[in-house]
C-alpha atoms as a PDB file:
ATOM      1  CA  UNK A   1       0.000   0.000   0.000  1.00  0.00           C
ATOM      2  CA  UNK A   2       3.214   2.260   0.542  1.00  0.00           C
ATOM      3  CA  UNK A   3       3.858   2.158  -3.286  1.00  0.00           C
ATOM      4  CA  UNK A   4       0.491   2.998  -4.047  1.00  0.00           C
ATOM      5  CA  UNK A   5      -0.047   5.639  -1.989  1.00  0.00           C
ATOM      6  CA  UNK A   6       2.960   7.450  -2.834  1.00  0.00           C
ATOM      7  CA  UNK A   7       1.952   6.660  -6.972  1.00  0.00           C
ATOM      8  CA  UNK A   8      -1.596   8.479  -5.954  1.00  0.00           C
ATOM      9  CA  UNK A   9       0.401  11.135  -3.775  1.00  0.00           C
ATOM     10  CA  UNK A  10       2.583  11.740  -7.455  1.00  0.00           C
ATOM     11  CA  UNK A  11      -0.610  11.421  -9.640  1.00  0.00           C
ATOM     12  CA  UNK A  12      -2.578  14.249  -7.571  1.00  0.00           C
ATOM     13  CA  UNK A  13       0.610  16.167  -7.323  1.00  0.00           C
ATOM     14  CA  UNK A  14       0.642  16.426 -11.530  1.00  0.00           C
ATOM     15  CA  UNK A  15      -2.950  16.802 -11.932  1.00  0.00           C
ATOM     16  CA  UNK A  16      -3.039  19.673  -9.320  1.00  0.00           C
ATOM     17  CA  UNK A  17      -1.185  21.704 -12.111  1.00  0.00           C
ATOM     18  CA  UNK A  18      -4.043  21.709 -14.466  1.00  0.00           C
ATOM     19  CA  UNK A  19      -4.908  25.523 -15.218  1.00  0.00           C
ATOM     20  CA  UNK A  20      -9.050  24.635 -15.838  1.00  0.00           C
ATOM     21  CA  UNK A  21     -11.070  24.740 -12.677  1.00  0.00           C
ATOM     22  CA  UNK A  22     -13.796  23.062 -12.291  1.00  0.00           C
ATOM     23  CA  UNK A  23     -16.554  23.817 -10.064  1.00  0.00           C
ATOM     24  CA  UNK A  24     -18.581  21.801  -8.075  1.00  0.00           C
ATOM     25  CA  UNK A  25     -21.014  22.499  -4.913  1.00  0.00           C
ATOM     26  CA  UNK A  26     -19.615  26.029  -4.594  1.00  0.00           C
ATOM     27  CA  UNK A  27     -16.240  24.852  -4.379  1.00  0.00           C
ATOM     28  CA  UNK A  28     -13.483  25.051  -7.187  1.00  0.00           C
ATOM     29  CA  UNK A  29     -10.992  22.123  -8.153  1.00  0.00           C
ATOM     30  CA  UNK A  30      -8.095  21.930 -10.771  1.00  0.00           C
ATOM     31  CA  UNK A  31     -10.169  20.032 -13.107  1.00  0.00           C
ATOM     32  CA  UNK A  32      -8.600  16.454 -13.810  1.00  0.00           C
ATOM     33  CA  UNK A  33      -7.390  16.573 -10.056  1.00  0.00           C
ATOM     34  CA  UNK A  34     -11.271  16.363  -9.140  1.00  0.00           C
ATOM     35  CA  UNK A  35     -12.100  14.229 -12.026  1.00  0.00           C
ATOM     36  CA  UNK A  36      -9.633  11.619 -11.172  1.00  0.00           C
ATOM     37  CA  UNK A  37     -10.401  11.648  -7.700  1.00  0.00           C
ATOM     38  CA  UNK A  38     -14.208  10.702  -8.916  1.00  0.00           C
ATOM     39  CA  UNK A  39     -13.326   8.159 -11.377  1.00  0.00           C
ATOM     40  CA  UNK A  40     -11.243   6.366  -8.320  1.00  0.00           C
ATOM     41  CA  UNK A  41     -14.479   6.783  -6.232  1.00  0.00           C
ATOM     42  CA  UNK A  42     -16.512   5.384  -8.742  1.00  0.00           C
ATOM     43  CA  UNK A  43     -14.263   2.595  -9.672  1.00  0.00           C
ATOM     44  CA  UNK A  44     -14.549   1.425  -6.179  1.00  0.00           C
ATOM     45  CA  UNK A  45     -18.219   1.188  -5.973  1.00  0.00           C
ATOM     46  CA  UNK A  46     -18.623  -0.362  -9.179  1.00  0.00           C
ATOM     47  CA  UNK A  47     -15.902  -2.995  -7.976  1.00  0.00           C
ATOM     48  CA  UNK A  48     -14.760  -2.836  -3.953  1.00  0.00           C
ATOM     49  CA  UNK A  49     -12.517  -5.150  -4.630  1.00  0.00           C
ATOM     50  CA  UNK A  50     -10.761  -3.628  -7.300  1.00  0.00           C
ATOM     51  CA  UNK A  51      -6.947  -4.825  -8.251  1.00  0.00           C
ATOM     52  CA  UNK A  52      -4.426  -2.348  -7.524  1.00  0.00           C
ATOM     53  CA  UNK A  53      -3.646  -2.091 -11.165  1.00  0.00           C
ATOM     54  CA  UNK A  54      -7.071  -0.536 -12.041  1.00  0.00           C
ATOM     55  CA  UNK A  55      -6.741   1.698  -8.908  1.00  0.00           C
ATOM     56  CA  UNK A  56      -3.753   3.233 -10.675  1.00  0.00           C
ATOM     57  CA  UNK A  57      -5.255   3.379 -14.076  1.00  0.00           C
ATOM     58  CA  UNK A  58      -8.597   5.079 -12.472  1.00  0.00           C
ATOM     59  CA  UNK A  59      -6.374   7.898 -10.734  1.00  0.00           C
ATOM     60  CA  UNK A  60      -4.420   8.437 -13.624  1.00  0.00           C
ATOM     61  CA  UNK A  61      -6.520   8.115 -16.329  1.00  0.00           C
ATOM     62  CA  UNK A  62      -6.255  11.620 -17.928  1.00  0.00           C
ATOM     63  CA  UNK A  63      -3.097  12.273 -16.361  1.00  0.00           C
ATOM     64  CA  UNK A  64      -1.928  15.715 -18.261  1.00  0.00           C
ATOM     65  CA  UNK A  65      -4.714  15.861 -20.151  1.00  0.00           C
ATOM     66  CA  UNK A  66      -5.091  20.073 -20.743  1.00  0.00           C
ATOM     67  CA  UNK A  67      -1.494  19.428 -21.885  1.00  0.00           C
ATOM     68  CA  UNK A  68      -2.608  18.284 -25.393  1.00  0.00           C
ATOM     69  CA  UNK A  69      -5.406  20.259 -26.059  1.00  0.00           C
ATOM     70  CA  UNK A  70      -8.288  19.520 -29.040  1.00  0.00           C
ATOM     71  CA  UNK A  71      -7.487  22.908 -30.737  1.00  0.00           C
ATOM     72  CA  UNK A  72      -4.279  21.214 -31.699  1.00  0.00           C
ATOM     73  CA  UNK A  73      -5.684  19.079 -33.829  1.00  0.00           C
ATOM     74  CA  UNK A  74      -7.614  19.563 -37.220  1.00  0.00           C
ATOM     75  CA  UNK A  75     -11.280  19.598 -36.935  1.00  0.00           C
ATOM     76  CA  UNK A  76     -13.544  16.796 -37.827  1.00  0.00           C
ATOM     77  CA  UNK A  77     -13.710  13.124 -36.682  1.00  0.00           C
ATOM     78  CA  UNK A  78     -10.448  11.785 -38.067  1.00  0.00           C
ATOM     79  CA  UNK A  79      -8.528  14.779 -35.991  1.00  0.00           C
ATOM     80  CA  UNK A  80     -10.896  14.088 -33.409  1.00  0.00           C
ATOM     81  CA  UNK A  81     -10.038  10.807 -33.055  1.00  0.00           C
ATOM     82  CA  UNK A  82      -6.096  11.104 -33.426  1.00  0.00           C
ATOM     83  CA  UNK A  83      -6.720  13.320 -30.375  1.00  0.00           C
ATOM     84  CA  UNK A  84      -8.294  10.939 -28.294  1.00  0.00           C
ATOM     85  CA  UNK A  85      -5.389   8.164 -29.306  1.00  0.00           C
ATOM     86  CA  UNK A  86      -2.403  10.687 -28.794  1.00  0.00           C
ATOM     87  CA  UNK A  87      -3.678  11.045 -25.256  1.00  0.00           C
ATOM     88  CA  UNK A  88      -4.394   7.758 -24.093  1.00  0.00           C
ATOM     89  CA  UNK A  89      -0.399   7.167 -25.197  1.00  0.00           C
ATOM     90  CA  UNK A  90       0.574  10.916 -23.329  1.00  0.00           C
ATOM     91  CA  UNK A  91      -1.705   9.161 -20.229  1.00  0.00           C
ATOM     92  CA  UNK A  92      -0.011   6.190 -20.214  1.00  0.00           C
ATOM     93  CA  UNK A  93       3.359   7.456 -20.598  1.00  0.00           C
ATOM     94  CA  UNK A  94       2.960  10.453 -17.930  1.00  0.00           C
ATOM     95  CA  UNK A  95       1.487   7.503 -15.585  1.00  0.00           C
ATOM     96  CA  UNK A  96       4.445   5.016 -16.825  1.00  0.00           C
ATOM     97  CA  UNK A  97       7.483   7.442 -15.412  1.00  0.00           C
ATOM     98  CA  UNK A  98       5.665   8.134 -12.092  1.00  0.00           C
ATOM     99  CA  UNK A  99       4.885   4.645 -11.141  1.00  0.00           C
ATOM    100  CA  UNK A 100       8.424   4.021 -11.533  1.00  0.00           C
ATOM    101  CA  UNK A 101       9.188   6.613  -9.565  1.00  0.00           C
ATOM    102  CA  UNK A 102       6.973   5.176  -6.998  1.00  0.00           C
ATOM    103  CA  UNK A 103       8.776   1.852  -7.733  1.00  0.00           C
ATOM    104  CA  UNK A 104       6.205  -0.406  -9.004  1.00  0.00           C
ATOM    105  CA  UNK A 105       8.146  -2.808 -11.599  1.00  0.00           C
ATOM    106  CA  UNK A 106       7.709  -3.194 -15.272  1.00  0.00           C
ATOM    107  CA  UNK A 107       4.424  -6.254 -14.877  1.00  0.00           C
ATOM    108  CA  UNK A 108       2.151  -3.530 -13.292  1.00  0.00           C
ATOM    109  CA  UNK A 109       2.961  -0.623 -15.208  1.00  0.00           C
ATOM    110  CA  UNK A 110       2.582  -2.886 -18.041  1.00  0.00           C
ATOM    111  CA  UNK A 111      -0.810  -4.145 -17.136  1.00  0.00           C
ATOM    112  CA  UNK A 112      -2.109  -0.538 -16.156  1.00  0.00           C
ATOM    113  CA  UNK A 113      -1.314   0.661 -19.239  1.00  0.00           C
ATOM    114  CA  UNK A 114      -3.181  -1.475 -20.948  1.00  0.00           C
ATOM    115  CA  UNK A 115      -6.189  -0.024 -18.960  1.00  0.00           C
ATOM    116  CA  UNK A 116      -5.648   3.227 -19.399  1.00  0.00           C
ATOM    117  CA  UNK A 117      -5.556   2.628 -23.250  1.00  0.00           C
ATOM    118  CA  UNK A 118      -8.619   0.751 -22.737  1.00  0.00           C
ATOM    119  CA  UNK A 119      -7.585  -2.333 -24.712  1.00  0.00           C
ATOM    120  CA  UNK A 120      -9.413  -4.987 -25.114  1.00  0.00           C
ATOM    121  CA  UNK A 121     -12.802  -3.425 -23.803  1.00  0.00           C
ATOM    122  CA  UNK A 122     -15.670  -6.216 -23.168  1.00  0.00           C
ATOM    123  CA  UNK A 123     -13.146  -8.532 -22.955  1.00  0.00           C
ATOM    124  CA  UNK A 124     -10.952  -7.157 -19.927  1.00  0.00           C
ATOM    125  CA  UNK A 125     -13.319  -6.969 -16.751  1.00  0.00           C
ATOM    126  CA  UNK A 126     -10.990  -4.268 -15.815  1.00  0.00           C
ATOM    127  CA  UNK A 127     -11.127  -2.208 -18.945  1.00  0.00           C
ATOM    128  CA  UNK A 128     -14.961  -2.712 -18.746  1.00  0.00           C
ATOM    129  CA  UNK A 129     -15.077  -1.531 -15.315  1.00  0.00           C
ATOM    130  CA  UNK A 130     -13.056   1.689 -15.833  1.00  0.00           C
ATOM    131  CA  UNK A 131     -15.420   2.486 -18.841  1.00  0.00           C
ATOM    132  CA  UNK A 132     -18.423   2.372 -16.805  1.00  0.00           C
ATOM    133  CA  UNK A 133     -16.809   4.715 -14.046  1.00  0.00           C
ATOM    134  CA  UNK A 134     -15.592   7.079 -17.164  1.00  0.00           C
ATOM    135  CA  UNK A 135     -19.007   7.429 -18.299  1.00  0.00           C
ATOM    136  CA  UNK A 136     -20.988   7.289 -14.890  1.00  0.00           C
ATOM    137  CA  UNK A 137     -18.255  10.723 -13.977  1.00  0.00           C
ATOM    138  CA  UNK A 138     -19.179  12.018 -16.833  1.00  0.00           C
ATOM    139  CA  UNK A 139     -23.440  11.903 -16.101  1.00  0.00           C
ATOM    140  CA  UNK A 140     -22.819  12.659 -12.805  1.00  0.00           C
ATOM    141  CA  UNK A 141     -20.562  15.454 -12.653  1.00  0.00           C
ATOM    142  CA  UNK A 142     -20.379  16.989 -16.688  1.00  0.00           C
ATOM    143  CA  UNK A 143     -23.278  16.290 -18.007  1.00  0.00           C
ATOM    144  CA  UNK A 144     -25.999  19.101 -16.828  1.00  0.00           C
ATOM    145  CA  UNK A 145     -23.800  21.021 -18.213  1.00  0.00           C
ATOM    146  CA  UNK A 146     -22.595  20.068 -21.721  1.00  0.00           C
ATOM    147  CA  UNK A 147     -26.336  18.793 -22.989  1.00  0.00           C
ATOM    148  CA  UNK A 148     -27.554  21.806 -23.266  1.00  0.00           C
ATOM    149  CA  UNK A 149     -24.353  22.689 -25.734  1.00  0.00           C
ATOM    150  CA  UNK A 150     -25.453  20.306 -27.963  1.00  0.00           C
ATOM    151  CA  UNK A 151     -29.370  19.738 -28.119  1.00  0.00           C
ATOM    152  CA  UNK A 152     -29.338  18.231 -31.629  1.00  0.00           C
ATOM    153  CA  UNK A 153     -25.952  15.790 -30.885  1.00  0.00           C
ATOM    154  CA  UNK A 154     -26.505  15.019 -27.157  1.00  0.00           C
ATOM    155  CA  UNK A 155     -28.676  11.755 -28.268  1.00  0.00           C
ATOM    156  CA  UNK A 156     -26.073  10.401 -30.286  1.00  0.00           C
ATOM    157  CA  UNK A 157     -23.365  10.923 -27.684  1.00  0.00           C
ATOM    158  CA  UNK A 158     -25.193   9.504 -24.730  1.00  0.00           C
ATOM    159  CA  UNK A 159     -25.974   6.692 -26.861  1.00  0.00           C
ATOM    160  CA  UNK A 160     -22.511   5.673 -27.769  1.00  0.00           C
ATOM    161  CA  UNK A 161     -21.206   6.269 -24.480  1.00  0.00           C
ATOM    162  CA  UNK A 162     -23.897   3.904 -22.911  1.00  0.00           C
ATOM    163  CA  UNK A 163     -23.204   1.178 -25.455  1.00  0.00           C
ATOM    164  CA  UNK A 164     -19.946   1.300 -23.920  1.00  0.00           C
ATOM    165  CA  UNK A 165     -21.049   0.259 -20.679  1.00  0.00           C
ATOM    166  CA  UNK A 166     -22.243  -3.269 -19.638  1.00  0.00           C
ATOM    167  CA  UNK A 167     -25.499  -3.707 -17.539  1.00  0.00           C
ATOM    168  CA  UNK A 168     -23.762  -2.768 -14.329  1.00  0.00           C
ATOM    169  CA  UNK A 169     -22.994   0.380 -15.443  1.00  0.00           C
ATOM    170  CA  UNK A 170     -26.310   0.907 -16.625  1.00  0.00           C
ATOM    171  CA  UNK A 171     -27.692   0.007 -13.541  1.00  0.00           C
ATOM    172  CA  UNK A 172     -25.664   3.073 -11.693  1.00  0.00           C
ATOM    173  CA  UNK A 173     -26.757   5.230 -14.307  1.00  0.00           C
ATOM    174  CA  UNK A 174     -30.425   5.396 -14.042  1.00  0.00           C
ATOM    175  CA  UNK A 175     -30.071   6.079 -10.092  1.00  0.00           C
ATOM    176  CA  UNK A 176     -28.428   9.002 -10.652  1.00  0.00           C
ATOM    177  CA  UNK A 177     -30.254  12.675 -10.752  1.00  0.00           C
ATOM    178  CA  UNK A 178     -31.102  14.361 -13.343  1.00  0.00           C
ATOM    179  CA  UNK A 179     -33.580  17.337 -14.495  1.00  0.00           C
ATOM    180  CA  UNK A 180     -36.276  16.621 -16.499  1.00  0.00           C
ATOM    181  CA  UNK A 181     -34.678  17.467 -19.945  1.00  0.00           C
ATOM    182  CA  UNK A 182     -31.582  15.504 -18.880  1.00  0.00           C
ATOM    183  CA  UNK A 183     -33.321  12.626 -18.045  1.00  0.00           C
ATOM    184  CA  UNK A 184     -35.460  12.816 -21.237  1.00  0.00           C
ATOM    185  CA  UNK A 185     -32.255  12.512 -23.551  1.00  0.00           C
ATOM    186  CA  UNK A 186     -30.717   9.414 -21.203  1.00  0.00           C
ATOM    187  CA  UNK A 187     -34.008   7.792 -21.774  1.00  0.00           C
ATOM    188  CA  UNK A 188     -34.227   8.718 -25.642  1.00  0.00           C
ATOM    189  CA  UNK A 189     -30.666   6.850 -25.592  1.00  0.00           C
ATOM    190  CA  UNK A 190     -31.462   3.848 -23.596  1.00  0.00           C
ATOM    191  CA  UNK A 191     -34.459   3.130 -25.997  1.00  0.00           C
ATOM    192  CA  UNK A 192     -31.701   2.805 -28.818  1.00  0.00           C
ATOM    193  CA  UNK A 193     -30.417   0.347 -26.960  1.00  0.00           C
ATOM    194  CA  UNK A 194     -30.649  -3.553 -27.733  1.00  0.00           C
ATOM    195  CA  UNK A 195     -33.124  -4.803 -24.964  1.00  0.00           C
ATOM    196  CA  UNK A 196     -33.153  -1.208 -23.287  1.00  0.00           C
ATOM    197  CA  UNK A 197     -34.419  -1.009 -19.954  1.00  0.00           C
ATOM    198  CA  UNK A 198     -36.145   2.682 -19.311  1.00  0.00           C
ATOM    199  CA  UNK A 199     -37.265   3.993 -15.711  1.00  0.00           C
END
């Protein structure tokens, strides 16, 4: 437990530099400092036994992330998505050299890499379980929010972000809160889904 409470000491440390502040219950955060502290929480209700290797992964999942920012890339999906794989490498690599620090050997930082890059998802019980936490942060803490951004795209989103998740995570996601106009789009998505199960 030494090892990985100096790695989570290391991760917070990093994360504490992010510029963006996020807000939440009239307090204010460095943004993926807060975030990764609730993907960690969630992780750990979703699985209480969680391995130590997905405990890592969860609190430094987006590790760094303002440092490569979406402006930097062209628009459109295919920039879009060379984004999103450029930063699960930058993750994995920021999270790689602080482990070490921490000195966890080459098998774990191996292994929580492979999370963080979210290989092998449906597959990996640990990959699946850090996707549900991803998205379950995201409806619980982004989401009322960014839907009203995005009236005419927010179906389409939700929807691929819950076929991501396994029943579990579904589960988690229909006892969280939401106003009426959020909750109208999470249930517009759900009915997309195969066998979709709507409160």
């Amino acid at each position: 437990m030494e090892k990985l409470e100096k790695a989570f000491a290391l991760f917070d440390a990093y994360n504490k530099r992010d510029p963006n502040v996020f807000r939440w219950e009239d307090n204010e955060f460095p943004e993926e400092y807060f975030l990764a502290l609730k993907l960690h929480e969630w992780v750990l209700k979703l699985n209480p036994a969680a391995p130590e290797e997905l405990q890592l992964a969860a609190r430094s999942q987006h590790i760094g992330r303002w440092e490569i920012t979406r402006d930097s890339y062209p628009p459109g999906r295919d920039g879009y998505l060379k984004w999103r794989k450029d930063l699960g490498l930058y993750h994995a690599e920021r999270a790689s050299v602080l482990m070490a620090e921490a000195g966890y050997g080459d098998d774990i930082i191996s292994r929580v890499r492979e999370i963080i890059q979210k290989k092998r998802i449906k597959a990996d019980a640990d990959v699946q379980t850090m996707e549900n936490a991803l998205c379950l942060v995201f409806l619980q803490y982004q989401y009322a929010r960014f839907y009203p951004k995005y009236p005419d795209k927010i179906v389409n989103i939700l929807w691929k972000s819950l076929l991501k998740m396994d029943a579990a995570g579904h589960r988690f996601a229909l006892l969280l809160p939401y106003d009426k106009a959020g909750l109208a789009y999470i249930q517009e998505a759900l009915a997309l889904l195969p066998n979709p199960q709507i409160p």
